[in-house]
C-alpha atoms as a PDB file:
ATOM      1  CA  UNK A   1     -93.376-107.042 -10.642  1.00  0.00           C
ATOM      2  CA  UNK A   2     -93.158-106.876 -14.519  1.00  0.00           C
ATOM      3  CA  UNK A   3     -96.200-104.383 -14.349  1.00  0.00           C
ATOM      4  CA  UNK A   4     -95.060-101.882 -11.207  1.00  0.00           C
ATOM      5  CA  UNK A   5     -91.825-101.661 -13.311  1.00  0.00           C
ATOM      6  CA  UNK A   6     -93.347-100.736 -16.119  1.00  0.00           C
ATOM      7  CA  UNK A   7     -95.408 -98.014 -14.229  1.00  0.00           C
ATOM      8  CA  UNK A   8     -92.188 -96.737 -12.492  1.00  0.00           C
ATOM      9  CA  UNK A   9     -90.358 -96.290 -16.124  1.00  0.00           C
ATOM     10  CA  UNK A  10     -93.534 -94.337 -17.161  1.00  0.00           C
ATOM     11  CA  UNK A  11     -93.532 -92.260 -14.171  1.00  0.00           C
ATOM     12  CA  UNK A  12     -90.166 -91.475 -14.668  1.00  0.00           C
ATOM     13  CA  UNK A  13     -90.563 -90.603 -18.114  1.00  0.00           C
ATOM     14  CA  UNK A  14     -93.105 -88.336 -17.408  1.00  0.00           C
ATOM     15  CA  UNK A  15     -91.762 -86.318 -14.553  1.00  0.00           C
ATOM     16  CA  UNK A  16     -88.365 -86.137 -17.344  1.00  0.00           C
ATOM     17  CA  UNK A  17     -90.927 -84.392 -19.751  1.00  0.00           C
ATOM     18  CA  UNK A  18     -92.241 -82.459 -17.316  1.00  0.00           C
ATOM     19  CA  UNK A  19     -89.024 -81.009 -16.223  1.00  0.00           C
ATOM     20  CA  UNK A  20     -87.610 -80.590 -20.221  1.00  0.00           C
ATOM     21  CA  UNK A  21     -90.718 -78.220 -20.366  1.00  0.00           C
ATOM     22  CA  UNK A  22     -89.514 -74.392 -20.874  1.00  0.00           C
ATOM     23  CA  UNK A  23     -89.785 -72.234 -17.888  1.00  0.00           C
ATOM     24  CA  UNK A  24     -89.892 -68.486 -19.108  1.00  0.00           C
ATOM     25  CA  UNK A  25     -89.724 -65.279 -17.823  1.00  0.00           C
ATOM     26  CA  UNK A  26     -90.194 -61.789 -19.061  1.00  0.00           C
ATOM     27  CA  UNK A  27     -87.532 -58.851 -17.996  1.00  0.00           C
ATOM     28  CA  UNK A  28     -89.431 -56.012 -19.486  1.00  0.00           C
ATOM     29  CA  UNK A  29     -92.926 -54.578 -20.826  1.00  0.00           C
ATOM     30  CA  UNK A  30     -92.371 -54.879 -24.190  1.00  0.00           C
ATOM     31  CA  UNK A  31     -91.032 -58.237 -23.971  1.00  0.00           C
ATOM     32  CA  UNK A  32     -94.205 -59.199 -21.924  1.00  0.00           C
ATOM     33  CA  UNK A  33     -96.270 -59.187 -24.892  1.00  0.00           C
ATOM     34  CA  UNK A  34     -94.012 -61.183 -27.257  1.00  0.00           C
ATOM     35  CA  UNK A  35     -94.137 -64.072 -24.735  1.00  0.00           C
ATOM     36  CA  UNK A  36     -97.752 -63.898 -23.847  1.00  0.00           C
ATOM     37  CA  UNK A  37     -98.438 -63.784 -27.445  1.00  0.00           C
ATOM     38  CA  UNK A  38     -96.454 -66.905 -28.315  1.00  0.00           C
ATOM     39  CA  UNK A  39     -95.641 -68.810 -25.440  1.00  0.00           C
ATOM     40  CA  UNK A  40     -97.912 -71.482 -23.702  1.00  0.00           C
ATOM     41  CA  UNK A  41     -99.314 -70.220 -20.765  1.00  0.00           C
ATOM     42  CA  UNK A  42     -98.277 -72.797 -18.431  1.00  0.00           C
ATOM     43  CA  UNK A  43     -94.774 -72.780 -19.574  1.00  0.00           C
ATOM     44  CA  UNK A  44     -95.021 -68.601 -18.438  1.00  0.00           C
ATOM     45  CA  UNK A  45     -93.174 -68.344 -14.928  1.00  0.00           C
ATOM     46  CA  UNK A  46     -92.336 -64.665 -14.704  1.00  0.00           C
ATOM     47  CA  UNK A  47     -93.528 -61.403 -16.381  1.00  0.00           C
ATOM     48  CA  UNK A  48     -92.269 -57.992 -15.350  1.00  0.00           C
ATOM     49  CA  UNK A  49     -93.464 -55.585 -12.970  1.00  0.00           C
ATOM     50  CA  UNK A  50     -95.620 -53.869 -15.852  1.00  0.00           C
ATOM     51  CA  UNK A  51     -97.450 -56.224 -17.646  1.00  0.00           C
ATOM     52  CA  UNK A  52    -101.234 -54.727 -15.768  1.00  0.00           C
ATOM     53  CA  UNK A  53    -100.354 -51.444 -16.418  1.00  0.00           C
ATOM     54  CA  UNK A  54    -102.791 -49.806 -18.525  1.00  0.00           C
ATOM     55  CA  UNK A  55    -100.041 -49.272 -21.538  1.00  0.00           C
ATOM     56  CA  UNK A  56     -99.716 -52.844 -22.005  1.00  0.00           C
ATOM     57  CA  UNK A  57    -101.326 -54.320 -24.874  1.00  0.00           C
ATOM     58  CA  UNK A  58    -102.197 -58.030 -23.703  1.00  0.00           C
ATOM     59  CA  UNK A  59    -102.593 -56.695 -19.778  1.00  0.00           C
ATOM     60  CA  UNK A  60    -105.584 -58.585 -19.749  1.00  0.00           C
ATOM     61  CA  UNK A  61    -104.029 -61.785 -20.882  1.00  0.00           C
ATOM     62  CA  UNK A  62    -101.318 -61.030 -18.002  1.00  0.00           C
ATOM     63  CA  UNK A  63    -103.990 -61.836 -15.227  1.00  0.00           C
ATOM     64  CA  UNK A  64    -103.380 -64.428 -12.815  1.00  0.00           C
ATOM     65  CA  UNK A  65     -99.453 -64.870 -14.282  1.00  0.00           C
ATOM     66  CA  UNK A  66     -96.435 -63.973 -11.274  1.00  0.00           C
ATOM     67  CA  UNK A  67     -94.793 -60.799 -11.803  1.00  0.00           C
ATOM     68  CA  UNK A  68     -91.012 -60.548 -10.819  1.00  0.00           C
ATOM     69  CA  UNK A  69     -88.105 -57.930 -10.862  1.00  0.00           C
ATOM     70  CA  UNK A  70     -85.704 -58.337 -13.211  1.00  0.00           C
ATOM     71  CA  UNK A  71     -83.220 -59.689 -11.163  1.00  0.00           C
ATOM     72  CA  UNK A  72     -80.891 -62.929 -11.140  1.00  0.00           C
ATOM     73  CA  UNK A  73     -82.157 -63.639  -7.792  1.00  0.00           C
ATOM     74  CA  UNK A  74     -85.862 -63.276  -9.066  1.00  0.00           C
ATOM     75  CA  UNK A  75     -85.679 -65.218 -12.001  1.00  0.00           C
ATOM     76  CA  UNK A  76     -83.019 -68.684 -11.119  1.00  0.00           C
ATOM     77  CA  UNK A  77     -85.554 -68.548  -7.653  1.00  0.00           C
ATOM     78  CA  UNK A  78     -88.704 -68.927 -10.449  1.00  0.00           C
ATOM     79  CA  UNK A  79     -86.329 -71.915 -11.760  1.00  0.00           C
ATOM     80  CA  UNK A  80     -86.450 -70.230 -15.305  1.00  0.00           C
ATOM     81  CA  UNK A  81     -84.663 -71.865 -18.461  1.00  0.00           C
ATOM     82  CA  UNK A  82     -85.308 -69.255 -20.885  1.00  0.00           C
ATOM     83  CA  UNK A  83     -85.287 -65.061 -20.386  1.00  0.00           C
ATOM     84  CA  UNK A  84     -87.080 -62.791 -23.047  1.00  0.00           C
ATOM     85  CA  UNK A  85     -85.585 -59.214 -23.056  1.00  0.00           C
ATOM     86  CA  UNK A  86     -86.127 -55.916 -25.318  1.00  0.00           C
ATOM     87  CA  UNK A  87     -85.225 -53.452 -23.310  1.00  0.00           C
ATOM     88  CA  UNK A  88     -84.253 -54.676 -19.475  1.00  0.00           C
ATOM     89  CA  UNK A  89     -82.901 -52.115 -17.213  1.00  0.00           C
ATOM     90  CA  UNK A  90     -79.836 -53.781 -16.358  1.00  0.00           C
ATOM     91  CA  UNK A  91     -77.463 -54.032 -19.504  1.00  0.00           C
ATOM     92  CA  UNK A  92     -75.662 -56.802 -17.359  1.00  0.00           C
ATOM     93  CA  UNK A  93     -78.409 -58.829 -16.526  1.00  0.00           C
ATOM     94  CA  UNK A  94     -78.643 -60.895 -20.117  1.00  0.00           C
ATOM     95  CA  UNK A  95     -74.651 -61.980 -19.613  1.00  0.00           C
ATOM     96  CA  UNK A  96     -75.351 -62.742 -16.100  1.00  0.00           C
ATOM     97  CA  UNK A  97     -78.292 -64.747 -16.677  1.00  0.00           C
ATOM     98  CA  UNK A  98     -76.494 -66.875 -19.821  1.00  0.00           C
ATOM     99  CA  UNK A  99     -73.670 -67.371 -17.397  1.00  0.00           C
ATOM    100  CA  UNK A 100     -76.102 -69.454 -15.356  1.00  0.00           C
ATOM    101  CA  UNK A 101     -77.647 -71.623 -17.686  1.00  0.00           C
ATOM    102  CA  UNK A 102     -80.274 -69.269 -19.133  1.00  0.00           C
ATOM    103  CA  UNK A 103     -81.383 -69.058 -22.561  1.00  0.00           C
ATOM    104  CA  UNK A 104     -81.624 -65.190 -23.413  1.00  0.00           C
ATOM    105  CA  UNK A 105     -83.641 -64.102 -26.456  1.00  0.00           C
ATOM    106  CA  UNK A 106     -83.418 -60.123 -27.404  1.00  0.00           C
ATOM    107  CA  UNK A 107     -85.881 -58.370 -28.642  1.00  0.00           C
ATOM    108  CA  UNK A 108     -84.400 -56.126 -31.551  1.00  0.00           C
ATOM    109  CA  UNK A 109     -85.526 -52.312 -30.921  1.00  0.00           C
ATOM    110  CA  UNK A 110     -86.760 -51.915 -34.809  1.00  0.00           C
ATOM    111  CA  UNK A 111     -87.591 -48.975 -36.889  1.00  0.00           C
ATOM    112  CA  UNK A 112     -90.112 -50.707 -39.385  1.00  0.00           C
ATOM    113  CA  UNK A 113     -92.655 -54.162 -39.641  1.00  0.00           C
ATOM    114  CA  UNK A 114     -90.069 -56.143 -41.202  1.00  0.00           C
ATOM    115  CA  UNK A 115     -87.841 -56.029 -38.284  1.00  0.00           C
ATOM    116  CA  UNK A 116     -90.931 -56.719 -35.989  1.00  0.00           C
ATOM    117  CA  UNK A 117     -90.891 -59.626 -38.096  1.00  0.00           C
ATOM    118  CA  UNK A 118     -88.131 -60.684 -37.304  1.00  0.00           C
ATOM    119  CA  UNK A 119     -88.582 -60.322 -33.433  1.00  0.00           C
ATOM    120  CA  UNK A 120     -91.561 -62.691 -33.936  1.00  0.00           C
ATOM    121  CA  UNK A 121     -89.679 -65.056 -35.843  1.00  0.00           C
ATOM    122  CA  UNK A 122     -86.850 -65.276 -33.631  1.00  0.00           C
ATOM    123  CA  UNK A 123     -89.023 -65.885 -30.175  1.00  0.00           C
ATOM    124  CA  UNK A 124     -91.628 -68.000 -32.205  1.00  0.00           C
ATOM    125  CA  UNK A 125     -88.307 -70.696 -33.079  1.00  0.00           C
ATOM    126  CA  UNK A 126     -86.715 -70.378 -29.487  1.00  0.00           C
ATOM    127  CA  UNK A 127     -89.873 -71.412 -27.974  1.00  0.00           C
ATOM    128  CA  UNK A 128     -90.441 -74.094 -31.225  1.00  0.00           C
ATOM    129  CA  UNK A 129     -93.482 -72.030 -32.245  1.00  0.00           C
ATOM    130  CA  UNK A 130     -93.568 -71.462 -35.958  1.00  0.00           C
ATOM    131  CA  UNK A 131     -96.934 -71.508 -36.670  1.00  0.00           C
ATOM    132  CA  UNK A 132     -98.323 -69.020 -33.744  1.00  0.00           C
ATOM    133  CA  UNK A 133     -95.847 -66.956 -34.891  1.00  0.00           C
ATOM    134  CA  UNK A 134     -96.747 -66.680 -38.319  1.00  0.00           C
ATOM    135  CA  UNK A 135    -100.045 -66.461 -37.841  1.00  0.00           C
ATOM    136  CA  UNK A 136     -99.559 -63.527 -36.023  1.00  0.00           C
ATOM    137  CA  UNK A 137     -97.668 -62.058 -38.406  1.00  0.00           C
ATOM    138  CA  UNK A 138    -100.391 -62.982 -40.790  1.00  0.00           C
ATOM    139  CA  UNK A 139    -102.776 -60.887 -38.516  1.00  0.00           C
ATOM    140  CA  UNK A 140    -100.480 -58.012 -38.890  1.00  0.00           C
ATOM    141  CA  UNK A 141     -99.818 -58.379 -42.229  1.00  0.00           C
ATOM    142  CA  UNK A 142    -103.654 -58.088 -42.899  1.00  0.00           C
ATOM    143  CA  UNK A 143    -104.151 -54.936 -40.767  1.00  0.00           C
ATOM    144  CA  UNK A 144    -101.564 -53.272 -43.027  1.00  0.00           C
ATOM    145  CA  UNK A 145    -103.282 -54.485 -46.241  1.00  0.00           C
ATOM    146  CA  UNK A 146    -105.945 -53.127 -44.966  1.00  0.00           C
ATOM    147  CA  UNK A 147    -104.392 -49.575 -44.163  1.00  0.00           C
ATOM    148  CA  UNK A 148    -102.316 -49.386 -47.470  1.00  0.00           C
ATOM    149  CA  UNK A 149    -102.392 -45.590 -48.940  1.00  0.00           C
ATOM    150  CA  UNK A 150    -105.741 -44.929 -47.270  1.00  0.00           C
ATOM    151  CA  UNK A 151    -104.114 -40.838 -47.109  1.00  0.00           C
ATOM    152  CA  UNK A 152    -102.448 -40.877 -50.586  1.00  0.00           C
ATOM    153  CA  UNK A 153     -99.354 -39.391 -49.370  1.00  0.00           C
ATOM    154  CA  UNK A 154    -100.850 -36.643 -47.460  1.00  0.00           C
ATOM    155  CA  UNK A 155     -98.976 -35.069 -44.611  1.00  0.00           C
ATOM    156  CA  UNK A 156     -99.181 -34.767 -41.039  1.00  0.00           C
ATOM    157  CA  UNK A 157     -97.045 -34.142 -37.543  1.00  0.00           C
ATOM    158  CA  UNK A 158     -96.794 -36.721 -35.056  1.00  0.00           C
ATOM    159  CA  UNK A 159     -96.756 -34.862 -31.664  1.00  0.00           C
ATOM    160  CA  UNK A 160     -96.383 -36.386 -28.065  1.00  0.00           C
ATOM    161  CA  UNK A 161     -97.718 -34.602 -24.539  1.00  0.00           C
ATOM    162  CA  UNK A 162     -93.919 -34.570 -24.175  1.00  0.00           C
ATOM    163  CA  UNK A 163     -93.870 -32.013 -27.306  1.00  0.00           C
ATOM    164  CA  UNK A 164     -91.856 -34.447 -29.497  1.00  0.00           C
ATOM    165  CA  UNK A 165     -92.531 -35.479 -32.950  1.00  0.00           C
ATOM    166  CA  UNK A 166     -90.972 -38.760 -34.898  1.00  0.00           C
ATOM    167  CA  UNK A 167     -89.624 -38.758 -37.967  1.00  0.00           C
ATOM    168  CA  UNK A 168     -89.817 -41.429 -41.194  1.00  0.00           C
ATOM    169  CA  UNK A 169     -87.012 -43.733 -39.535  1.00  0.00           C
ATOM    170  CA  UNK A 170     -88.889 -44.556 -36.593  1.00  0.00           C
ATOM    171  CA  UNK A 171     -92.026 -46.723 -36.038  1.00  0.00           C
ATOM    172  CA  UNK A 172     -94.036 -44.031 -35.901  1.00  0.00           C
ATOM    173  CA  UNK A 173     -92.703 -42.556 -39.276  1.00  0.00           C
ATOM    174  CA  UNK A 174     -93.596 -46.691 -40.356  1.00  0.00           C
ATOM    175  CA  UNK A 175     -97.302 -46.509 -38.692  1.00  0.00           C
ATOM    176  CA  UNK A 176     -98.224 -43.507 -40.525  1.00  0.00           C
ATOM    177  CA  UNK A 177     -96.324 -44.227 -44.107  1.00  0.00           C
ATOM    178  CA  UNK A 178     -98.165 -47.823 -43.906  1.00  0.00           C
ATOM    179  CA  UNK A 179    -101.509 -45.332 -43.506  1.00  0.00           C
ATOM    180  CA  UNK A 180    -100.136 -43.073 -46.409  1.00  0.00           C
ATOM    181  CA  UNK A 181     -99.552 -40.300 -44.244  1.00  0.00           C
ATOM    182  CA  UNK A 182     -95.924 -38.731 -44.706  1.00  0.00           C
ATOM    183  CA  UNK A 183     -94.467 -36.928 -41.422  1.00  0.00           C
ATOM    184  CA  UNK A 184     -94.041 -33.358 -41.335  1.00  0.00           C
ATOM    185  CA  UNK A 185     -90.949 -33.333 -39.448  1.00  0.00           C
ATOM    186  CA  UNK A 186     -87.112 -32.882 -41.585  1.00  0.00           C
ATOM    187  CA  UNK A 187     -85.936 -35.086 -38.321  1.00  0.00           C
ATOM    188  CA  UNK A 188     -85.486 -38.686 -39.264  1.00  0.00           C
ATOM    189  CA  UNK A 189     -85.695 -40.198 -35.735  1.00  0.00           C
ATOM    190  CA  UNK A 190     -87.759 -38.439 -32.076  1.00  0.00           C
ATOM    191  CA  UNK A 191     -87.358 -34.639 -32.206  1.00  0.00           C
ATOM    192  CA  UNK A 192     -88.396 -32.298 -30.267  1.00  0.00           C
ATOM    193  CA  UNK A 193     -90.908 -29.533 -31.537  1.00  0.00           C
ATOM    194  CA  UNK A 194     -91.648 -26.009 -30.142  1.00  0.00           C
ATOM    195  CA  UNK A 195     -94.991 -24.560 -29.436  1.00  0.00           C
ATOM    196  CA  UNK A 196     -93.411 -21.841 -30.985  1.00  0.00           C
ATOM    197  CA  UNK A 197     -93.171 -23.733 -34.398  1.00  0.00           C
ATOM    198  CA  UNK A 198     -96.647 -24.823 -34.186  1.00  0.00           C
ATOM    199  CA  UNK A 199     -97.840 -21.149 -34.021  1.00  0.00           C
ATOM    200  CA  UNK A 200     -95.893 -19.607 -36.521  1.00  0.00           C
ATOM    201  CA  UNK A 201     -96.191 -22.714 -39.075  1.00  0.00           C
ATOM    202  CA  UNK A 202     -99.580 -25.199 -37.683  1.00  0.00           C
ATOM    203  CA  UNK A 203     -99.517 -28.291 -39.400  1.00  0.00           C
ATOM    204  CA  UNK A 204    -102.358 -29.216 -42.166  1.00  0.00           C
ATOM    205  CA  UNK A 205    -103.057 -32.461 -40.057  1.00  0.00           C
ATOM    206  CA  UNK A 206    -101.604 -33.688 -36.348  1.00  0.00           C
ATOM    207  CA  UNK A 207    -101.261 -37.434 -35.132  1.00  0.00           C
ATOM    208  CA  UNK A 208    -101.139 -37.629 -31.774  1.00  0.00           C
ATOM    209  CA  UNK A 209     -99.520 -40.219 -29.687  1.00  0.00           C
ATOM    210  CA  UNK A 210    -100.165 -41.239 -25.712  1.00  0.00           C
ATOM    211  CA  UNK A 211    -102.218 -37.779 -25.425  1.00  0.00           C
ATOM    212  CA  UNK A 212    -105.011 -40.671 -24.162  1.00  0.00           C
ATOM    213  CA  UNK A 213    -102.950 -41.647 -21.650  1.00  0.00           C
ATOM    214  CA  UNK A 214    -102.744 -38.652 -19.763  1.00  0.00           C
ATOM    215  CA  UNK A 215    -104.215 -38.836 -16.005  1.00  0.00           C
ATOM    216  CA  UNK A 216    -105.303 -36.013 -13.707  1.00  0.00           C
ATOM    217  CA  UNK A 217    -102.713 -33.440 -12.977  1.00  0.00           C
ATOM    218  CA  UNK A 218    -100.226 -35.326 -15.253  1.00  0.00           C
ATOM    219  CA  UNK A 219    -101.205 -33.404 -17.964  1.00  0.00           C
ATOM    220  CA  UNK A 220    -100.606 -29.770 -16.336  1.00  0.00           C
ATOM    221  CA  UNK A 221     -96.727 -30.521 -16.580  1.00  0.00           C
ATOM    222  CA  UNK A 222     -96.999 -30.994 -20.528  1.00  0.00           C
ATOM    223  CA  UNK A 223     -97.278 -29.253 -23.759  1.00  0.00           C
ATOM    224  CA  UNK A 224    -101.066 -30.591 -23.841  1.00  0.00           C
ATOM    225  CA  UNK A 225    -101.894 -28.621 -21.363  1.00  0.00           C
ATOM    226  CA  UNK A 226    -101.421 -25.213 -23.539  1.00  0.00           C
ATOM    227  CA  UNK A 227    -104.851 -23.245 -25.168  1.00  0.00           C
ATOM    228  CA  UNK A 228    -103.769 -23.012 -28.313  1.00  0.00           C
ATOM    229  CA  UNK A 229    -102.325 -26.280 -28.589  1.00  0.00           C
ATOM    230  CA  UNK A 230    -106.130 -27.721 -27.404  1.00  0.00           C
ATOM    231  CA  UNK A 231    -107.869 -25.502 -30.193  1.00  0.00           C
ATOM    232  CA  UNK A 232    -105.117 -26.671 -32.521  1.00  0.00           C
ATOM    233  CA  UNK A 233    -105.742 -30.681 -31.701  1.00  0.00           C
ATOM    234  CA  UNK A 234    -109.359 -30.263 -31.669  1.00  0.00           C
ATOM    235  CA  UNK A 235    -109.219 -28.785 -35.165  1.00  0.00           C
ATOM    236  CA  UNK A 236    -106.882 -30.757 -37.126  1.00  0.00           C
ATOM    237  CA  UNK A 237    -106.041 -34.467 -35.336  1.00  0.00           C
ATOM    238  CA  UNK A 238    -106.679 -37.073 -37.222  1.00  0.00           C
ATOM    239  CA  UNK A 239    -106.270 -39.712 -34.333  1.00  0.00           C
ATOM    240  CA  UNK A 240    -104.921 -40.075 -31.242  1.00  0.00           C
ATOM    241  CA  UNK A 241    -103.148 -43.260 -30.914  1.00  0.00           C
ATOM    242  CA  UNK A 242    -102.716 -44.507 -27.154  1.00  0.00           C
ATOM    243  CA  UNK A 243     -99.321 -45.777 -25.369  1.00  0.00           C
ATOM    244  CA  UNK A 244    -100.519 -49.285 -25.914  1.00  0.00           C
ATOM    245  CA  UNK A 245    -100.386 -49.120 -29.603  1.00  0.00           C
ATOM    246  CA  UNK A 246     -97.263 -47.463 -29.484  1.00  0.00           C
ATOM    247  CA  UNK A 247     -95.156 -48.262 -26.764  1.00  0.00           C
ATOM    248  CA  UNK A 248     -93.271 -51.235 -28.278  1.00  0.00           C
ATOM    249  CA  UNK A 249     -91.524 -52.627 -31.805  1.00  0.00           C
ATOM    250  CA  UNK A 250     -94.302 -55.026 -32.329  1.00  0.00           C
ATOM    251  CA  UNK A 251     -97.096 -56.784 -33.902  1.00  0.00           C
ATOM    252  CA  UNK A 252     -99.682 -54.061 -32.664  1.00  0.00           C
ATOM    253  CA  UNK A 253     -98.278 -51.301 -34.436  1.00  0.00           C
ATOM    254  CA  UNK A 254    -100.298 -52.356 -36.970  1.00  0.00           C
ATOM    255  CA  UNK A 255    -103.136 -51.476 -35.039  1.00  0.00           C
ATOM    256  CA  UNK A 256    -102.142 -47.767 -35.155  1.00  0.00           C
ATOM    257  CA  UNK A 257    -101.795 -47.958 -39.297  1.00  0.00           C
ATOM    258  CA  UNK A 258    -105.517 -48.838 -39.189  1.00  0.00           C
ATOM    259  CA  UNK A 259    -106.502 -46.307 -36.908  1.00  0.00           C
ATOM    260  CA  UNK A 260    -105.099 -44.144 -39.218  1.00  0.00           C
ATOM    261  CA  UNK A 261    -106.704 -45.211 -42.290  1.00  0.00           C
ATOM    262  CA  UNK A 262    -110.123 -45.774 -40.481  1.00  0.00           C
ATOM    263  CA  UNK A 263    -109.826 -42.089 -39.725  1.00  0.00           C
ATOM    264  CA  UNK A 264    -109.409 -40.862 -43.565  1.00  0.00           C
ATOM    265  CA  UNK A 265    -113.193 -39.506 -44.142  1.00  0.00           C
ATOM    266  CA  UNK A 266    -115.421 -40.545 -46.760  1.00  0.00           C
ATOM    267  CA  UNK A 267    -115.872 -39.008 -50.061  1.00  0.00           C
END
């Protein structure tokens, strides 16, 4: 009697744990990665609708995890206790979802590593994971070392398909400073650029962002598309740094820097 007690309590015990583990959910892209970075795998109940798309970094860690829409239906029907946001369609969604019991955690929209960070740090202690998340800022940190001044202040314009360019105060601006590149552009944020500009006054050196992601016909309906602007990329791009890299205020950013400063030739 004593024993089959004993085994009851235990059982009990055990389903309690089981239940106190986090269940977590992803609203967005960018938040994808954060979680599958630093959350357990099993404790992962819900990523969005875009974490296999080919501009997300860890889409291959994604595999075999549910997606959902980033809906209150979608995510108290996974039975979630804990919501990881950056940028989430729905402004309303985050209240909603707190109003029911659901632990929200933001992911800041940041201009420069030490706010990235701070994202990590702020996930890696919701989900009471210090140490992953400083060793992945460790890994970060190391990539940057790595990349520090490689240009020696030499300057460069950051162009998009889209014809935009980014300025110092902007990840971008932070990618290619922590590669010792200095932006071309008087904007300090996105900006648009004319092909007209690039004629009359071509840039010394271009870095170019998501131009690999361009499929097919896509890139007919974009500046890429232009002859001049080919002959001009072929001549002076340093690197072309894909939507993966630079889709999202995170960790991988880092992995542009280096791209960067890999690309600096050899004297």
């Amino acid at each position: 009697m004593r024993t089959a007690l004993l085994a009851l309590v235990a059982a009990l015990a055990a389903a309690g744990g089981a239940q106190a583990k986090p269940r977590i959910v992803s609203l967005d892209q960018c938040a994808d990665q954060y979680v599958l970075a630093l959350a357990p795998r099993d404790e992962i109940v819900g990523l969005s609708k875009r974490a296999l798309n080919d501009d997300s970094y860890l889409r291959g860690q994604a595999v075999g995890l549910p997606e959902r829409r980033a809906s209150v239906e979608a995510i108290l029907g996974a039975r979630a206790t804990m919501a990881v946001t950056n940028w989430a369609g729905d402004v309303r969604l985050p209240a909603a979802l707190a109003s029911r019991g659901v632990t929200v955690v933001q992911i800041d929209e940041t201009s420069d590593f030490t706010g990235v960070r701070a994202d990590i740090r702020k996930l890696a202690a919701a989900l009471d994971r210090r140490a992953t998340g400083e060793t992945l800022i460790a890994r970060m940190d190391a990539k940057l070392a790595a990349s520090r001044n490689a240009w020696a202040g030499a300057r460069a314009l950051y162009l998009t398909p889209g014809a935009f360019t980014a300025g110092p105060q902007t990840l971008v601006g932070a990618i290619m400073a922590a590669a010792g590149l200095a932006s071309t552009t008087t904007s300090g944020g996105y900006a648009p650029v004319s092909l007209e500009q690039l004629v009359l006054h071509p840039p010394a050196a271009l870095v170019l962002g998501f131009f690999s992601d361009l499929e097919g016909g896509r890139q007919h309906w974009t500046i890429a598309a232009n002859g001049y602007l080919q002959g001009l990329v072929r001549q002076r791009a340093i690197a072309s740094l894909p939507g993966s890299m630079l889709g999202c205020p995170a960790w991988f950013a880092a992995d542009g820097a280096l791209t960067l400063a890999q690309a600096r030739p050899t004297r």
